[in-house]
C-alpha atoms as a PDB file:
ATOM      1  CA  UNK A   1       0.000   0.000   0.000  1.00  0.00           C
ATOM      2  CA  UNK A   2       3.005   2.666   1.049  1.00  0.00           C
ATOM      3  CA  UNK A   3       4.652   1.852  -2.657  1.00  0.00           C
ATOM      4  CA  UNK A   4       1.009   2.222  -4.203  1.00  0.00           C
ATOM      5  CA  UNK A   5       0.858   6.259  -2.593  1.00  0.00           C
ATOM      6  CA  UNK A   6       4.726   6.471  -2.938  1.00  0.00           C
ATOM      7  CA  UNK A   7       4.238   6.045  -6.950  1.00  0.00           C
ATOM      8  CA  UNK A   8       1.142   7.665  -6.893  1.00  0.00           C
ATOM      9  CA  UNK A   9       2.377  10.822  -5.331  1.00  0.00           C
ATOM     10  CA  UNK A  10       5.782  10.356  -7.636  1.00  0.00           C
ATOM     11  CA  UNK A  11       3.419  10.654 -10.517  1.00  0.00           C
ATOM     12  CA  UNK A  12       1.331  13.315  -9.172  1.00  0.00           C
ATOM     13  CA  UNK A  13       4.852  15.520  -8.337  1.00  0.00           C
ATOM     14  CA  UNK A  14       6.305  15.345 -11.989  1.00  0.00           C
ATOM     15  CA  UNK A  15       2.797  16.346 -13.615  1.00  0.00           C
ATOM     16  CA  UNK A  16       1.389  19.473 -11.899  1.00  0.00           C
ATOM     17  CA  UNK A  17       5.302  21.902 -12.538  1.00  0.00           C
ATOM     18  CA  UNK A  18       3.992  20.565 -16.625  1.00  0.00           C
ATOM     19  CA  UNK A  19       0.831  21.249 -16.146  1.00  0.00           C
ATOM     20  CA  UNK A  20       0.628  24.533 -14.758  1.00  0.00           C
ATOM     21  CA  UNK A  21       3.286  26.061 -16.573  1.00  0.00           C
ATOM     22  CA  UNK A  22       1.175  24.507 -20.032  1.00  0.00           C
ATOM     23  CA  UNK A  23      -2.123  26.103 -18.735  1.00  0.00           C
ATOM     24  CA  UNK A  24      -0.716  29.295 -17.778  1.00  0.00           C
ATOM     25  CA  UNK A  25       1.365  29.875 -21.055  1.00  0.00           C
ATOM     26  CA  UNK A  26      -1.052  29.174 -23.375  1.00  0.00           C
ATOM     27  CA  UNK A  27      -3.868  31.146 -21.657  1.00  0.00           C
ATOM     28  CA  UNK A  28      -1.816  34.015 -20.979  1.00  0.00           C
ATOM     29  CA  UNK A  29      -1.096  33.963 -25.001  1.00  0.00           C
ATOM     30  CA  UNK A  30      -4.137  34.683 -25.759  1.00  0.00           C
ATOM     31  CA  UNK A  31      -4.615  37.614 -23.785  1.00  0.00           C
ATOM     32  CA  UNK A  32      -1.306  38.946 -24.692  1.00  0.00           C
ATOM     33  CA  UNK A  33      -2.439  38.604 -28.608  1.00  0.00           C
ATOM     34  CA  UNK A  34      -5.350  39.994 -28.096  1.00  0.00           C
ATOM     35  CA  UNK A  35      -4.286  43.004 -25.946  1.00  0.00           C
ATOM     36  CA  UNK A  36      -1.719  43.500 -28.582  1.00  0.00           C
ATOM     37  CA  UNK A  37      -4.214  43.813 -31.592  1.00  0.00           C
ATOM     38  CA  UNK A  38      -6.261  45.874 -29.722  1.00  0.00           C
ATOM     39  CA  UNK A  39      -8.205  44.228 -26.882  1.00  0.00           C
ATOM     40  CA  UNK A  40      -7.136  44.580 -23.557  1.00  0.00           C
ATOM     41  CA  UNK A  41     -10.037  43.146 -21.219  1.00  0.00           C
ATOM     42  CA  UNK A  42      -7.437  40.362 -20.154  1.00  0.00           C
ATOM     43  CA  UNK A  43      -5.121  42.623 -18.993  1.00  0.00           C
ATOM     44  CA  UNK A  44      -7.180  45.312 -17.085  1.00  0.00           C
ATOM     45  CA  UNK A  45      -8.121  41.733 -15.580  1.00  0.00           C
ATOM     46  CA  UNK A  46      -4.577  40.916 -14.811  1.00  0.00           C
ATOM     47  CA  UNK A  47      -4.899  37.512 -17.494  1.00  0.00           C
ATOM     48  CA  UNK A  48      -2.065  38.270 -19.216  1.00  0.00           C
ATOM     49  CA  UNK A  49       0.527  36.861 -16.413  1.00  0.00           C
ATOM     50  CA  UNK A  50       2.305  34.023 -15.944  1.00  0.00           C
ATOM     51  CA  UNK A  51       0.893  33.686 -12.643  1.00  0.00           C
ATOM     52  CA  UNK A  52      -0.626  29.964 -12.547  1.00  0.00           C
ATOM     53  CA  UNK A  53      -3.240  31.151  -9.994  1.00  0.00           C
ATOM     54  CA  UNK A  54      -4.526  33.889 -12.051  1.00  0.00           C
ATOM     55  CA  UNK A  55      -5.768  31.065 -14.844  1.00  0.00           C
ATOM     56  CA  UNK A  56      -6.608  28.204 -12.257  1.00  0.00           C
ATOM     57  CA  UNK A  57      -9.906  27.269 -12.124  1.00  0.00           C
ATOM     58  CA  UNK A  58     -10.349  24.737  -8.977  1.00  0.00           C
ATOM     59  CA  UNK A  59     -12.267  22.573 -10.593  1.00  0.00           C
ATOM     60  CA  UNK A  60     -11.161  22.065 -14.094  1.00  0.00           C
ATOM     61  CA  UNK A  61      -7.379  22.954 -12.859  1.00  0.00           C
ATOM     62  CA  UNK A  62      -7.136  20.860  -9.687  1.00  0.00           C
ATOM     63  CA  UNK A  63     -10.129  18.439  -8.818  1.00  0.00           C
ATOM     64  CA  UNK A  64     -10.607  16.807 -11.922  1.00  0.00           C
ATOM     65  CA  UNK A  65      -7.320  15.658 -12.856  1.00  0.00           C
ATOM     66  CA  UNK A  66      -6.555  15.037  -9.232  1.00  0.00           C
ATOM     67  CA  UNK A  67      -9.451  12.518  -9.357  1.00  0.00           C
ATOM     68  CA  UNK A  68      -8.799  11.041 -12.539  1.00  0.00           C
ATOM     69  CA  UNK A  69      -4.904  10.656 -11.651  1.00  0.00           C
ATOM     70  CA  UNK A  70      -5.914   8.625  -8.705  1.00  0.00           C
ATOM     71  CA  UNK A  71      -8.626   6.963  -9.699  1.00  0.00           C
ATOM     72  CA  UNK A  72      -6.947   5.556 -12.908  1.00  0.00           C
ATOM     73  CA  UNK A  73      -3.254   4.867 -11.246  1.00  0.00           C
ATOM     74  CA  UNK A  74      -1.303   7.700 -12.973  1.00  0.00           C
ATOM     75  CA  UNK A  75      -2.693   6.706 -16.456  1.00  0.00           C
ATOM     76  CA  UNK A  76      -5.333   9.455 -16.902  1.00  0.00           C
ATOM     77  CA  UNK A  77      -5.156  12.957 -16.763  1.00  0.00           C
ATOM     78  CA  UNK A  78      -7.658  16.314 -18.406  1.00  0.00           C
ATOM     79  CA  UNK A  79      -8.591  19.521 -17.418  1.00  0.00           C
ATOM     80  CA  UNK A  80      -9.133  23.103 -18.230  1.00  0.00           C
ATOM     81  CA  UNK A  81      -8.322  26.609 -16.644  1.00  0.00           C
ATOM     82  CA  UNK A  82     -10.032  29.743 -16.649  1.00  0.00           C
ATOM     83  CA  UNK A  83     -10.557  30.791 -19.888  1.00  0.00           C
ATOM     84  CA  UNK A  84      -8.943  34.298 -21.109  1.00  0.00           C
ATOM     85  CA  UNK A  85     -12.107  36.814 -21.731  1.00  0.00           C
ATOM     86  CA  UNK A  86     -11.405  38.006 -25.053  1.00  0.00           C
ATOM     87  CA  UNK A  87     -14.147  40.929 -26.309  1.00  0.00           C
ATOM     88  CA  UNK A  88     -13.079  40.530 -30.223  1.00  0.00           C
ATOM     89  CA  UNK A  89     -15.407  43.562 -31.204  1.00  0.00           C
ATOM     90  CA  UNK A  90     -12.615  45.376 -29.888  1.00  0.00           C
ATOM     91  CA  UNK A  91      -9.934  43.727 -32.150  1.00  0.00           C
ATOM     92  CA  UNK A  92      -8.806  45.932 -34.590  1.00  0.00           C
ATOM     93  CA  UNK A  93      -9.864  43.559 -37.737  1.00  0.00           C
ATOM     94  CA  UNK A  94     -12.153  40.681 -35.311  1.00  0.00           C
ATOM     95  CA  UNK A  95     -12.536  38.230 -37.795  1.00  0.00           C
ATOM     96  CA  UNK A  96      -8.445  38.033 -39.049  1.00  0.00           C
ATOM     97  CA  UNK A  97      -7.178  38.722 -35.414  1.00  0.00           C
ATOM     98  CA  UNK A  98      -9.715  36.402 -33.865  1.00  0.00           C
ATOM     99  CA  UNK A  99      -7.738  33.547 -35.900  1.00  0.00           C
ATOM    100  CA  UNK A 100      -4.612  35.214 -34.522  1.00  0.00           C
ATOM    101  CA  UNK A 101      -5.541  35.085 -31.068  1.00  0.00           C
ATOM    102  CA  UNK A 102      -6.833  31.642 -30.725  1.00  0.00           C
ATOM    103  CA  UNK A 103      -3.431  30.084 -32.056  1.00  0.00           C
ATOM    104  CA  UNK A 104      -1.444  32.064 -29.960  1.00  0.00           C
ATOM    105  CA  UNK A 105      -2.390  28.979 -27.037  1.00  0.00           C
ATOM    106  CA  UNK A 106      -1.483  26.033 -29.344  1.00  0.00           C
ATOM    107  CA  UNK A 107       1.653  27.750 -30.599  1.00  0.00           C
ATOM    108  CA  UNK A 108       2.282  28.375 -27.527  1.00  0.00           C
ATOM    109  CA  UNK A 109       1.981  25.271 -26.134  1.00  0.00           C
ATOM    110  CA  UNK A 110       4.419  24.190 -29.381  1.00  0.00           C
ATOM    111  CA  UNK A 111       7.048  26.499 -28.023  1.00  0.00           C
ATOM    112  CA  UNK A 112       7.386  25.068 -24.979  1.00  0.00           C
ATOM    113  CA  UNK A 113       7.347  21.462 -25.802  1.00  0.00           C
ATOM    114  CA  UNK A 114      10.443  22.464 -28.270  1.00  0.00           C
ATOM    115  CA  UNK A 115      12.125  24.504 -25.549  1.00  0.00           C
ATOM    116  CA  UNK A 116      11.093  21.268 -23.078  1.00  0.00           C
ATOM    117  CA  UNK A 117      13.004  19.185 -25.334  1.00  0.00           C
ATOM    118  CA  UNK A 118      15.951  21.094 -25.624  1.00  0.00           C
ATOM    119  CA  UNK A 119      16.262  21.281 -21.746  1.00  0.00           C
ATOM    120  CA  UNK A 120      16.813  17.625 -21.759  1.00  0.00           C
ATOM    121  CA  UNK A 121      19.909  18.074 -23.028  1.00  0.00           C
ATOM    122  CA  UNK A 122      21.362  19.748 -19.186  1.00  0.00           C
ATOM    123  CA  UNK A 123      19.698  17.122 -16.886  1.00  0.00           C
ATOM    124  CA  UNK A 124      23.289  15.399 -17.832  1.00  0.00           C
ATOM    125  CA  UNK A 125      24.369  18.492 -15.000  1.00  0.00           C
ATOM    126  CA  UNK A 126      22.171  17.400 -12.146  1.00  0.00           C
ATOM    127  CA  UNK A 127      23.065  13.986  -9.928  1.00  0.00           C
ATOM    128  CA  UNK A 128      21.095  10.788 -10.380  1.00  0.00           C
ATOM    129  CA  UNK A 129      17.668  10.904  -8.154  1.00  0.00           C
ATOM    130  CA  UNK A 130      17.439  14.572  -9.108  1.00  0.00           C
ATOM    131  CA  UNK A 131      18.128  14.236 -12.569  1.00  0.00           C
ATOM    132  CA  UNK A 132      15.919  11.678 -12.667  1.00  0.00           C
ATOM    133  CA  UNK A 133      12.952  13.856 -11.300  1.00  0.00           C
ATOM    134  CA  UNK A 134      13.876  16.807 -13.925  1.00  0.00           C
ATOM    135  CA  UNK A 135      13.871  14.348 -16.438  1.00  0.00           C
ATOM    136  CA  UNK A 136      10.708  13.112 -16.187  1.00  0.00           C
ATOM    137  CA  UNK A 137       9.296  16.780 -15.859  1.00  0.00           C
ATOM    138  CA  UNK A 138      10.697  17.920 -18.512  1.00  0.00           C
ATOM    139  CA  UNK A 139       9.132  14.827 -20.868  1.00  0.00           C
ATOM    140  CA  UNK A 140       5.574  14.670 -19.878  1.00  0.00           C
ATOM    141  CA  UNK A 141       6.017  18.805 -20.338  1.00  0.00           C
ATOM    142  CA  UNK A 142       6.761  17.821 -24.029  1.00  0.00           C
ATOM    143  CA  UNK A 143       4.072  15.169 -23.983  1.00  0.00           C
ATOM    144  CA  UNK A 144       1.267  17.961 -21.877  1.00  0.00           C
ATOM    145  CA  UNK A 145       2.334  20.805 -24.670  1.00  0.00           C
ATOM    146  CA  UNK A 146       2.031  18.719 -27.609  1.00  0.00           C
ATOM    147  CA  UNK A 147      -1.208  16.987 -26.574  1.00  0.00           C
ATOM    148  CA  UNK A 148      -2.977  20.742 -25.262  1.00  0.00           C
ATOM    149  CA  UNK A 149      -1.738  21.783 -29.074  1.00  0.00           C
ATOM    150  CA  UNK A 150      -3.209  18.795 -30.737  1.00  0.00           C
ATOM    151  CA  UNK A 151      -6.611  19.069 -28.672  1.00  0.00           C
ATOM    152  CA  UNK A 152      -7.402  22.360 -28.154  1.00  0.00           C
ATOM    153  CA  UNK A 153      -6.663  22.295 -32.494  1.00  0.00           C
ATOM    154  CA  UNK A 154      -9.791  20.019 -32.758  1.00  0.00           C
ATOM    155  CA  UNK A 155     -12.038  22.253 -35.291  1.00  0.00           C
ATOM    156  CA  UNK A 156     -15.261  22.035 -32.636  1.00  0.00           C
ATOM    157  CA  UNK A 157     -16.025  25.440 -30.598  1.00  0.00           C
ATOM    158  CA  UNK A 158     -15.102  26.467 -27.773  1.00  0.00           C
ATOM    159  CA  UNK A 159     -11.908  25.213 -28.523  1.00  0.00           C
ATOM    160  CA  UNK A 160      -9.129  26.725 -30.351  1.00  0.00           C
ATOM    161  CA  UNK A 161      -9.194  25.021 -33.468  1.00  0.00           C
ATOM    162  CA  UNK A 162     -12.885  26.381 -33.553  1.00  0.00           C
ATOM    163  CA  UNK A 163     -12.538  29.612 -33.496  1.00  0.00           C
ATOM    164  CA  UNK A 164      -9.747  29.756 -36.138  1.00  0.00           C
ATOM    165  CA  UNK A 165     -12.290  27.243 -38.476  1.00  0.00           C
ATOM    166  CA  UNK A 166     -15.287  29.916 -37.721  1.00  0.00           C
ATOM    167  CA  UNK A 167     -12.467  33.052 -38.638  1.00  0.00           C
ATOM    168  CA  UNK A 168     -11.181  31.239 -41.751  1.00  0.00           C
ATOM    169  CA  UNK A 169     -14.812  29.587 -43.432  1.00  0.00           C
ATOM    170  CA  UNK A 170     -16.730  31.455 -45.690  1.00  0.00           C
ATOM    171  CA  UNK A 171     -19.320  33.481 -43.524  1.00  0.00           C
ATOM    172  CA  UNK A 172     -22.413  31.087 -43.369  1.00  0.00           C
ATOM    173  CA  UNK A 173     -20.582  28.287 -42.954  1.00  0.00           C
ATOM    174  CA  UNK A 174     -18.695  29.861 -39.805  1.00  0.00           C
ATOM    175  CA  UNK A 175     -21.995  31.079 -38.353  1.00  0.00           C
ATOM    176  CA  UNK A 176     -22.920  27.383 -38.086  1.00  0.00           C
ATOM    177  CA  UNK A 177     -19.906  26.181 -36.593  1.00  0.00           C
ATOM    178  CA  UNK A 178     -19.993  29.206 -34.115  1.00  0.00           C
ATOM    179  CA  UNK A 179     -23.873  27.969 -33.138  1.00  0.00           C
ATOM    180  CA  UNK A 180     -22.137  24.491 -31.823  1.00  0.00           C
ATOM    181  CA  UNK A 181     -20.180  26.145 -29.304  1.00  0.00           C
ATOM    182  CA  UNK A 182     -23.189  26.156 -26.392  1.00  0.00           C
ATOM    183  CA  UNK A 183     -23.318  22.373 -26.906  1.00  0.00           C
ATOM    184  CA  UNK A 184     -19.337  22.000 -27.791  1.00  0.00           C
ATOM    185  CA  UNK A 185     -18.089  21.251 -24.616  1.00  0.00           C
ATOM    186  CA  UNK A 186     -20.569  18.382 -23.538  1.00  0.00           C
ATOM    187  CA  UNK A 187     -19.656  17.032 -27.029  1.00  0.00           C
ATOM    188  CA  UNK A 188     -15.993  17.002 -26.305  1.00  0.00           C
ATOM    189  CA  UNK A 189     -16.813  15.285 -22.671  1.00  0.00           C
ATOM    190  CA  UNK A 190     -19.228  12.830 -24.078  1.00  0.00           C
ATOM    191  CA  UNK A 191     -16.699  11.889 -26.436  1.00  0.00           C
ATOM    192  CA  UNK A 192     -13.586  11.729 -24.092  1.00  0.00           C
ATOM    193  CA  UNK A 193     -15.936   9.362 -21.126  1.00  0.00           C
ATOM    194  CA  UNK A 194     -18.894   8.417 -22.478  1.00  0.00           C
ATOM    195  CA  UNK A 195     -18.328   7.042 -25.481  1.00  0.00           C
ATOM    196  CA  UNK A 196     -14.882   4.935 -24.260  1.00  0.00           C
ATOM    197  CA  UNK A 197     -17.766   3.223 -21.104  1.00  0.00           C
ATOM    198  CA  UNK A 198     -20.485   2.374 -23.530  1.00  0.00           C
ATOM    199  CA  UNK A 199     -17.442   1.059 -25.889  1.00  0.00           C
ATOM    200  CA  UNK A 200     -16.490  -0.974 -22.523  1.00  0.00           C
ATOM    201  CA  UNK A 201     -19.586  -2.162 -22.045  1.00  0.00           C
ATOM    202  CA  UNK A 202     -20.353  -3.405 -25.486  1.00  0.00           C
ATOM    203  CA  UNK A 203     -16.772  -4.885 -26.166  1.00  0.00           C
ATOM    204  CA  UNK A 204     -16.008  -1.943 -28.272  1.00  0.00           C
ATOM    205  CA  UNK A 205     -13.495   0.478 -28.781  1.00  0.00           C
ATOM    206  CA  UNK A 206     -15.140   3.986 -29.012  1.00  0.00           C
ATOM    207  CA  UNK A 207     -12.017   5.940 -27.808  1.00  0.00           C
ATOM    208  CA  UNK A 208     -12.471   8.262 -30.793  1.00  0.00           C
ATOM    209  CA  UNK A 209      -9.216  10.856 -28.724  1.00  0.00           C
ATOM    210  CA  UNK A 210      -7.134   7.728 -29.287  1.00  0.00           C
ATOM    211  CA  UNK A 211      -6.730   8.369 -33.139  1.00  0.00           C
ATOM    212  CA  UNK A 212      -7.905  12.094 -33.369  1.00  0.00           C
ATOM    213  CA  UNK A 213      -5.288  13.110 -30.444  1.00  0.00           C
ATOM    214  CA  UNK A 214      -3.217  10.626 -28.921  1.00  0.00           C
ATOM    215  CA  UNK A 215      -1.517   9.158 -32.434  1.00  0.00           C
ATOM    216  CA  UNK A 216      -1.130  12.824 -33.594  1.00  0.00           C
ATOM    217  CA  UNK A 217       0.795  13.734 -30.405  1.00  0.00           C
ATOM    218  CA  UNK A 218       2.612  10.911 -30.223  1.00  0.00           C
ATOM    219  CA  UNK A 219       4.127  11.443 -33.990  1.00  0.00           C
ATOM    220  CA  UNK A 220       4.449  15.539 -33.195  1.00  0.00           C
ATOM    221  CA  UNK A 221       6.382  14.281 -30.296  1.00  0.00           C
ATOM    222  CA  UNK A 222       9.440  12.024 -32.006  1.00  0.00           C
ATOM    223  CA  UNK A 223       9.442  15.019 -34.432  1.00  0.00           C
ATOM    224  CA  UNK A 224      10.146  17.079 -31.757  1.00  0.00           C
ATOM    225  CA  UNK A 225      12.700  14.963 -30.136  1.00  0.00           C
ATOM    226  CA  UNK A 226      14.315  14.141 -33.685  1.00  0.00           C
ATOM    227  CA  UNK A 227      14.567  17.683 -34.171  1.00  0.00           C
ATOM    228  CA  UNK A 228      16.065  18.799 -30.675  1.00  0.00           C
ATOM    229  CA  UNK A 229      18.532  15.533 -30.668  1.00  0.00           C
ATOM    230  CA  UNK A 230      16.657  14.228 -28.190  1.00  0.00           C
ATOM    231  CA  UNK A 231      16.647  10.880 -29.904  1.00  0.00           C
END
């Protein structure tokens, strides 16, 4: 039982440095784009920080995956934080900068994952059990960045990848996309539990996030190591 909470806690101590410093990047991106072409609500609200607790939210930040990373062992980990009010009337061209400031988070989250990677390359400096520790940080921050990037990319409102689909399609087109994004995040939930249970229960596989997110981060991240000489 002591090794169970001793691995459990391990795990638990090289996710939540990854973690926070992947929420808090990539949310205070997109306040810093947006104050920058023109909108500065996430500023006069002190958003654009790299202050982890200014983006937490305590459920989506800290319950959840604390829950799912002890229910499932260390295997399972998602949440969200706070997101970044953004009032794109006040962008100075809404529709172009809108695109703009929703990929500021996923290149944001790309940016760290390469600069991750390339830390790697000084845990060579640090003695065995704390190397060790580093090490492990500094992977799953690769892994975190990559999959946020690859998720929040997903071309379904609220996320990311939404809002750059609804700034890019032709105007009809992106007001229907924008009309999903009330029901968008019970979609992306239903998908990511629901579906993998009832898959369970059926003798199924219905873990759609497998294919759609896990195989696409997986390649981005060998490209990433290849590139840093990682690997």
């Amino acid at each position: 039982m002591g090794s169970d909470w001793y691995a459990m806690a391990f795990t638990a101590s090289i996710w939540i440095l990854p973690v926070l410093f992947a929420i808090t990047l990539h949310e205070a991106a997109h306040g810093w784009v947006a104050w920058r072409l023109g909108d500065d609500t996430a500023r006069a609200l002190g958003r654009v920080s790299f202050n982890p607790l200014r983006h937490i939210d305590p459920f989506g930040t800290v319950l959840m995956p604390a829950l799912l990373l002890f229910a499932s062992g260390g295997r399972m980990m998602f949440g969200f934080a706070k997101p970044v009010p953004v009032d794109f009337s006040r962008l100075r061209q809404p529709r172009r900068d809108m695109v703009l400031v929703a990929a500021a988070g996923p290149g944001s989250n790309i940016l760290l994952a390469v600069i991750s990677a390339l830390l790697i390359h000084g845990t060579v400096l640090f003695e065995a059990d704390a190397q060790r520790w580093i090490l492990h940080n500094l992977v799953n921050s690769v892994w975190i960045n990559l999959l946020l990037a690859v998720f929040n990319m997903l071309p379904l409102p609220p996320l990311d990848g939404g809002r750059v689909a609804v700034g890019l399609l032709p105007p009809e087109l992106a007001r229907q996309l924008a009309r999903v994004e009330r029901a968008g995040m019970i979609i992306i939930l239903a998908a990511l539990f629901i579906l993998p249970w009832i898959g369970g229960k059926m003798g199924l596989d219905l873990n759609i996030f497998r294919w759609l997110i896990g195989e696409p981060t997986a390649y981005l991240m060998d490209l990433v190591f290849s590139l840093t000489g990682v690997r």
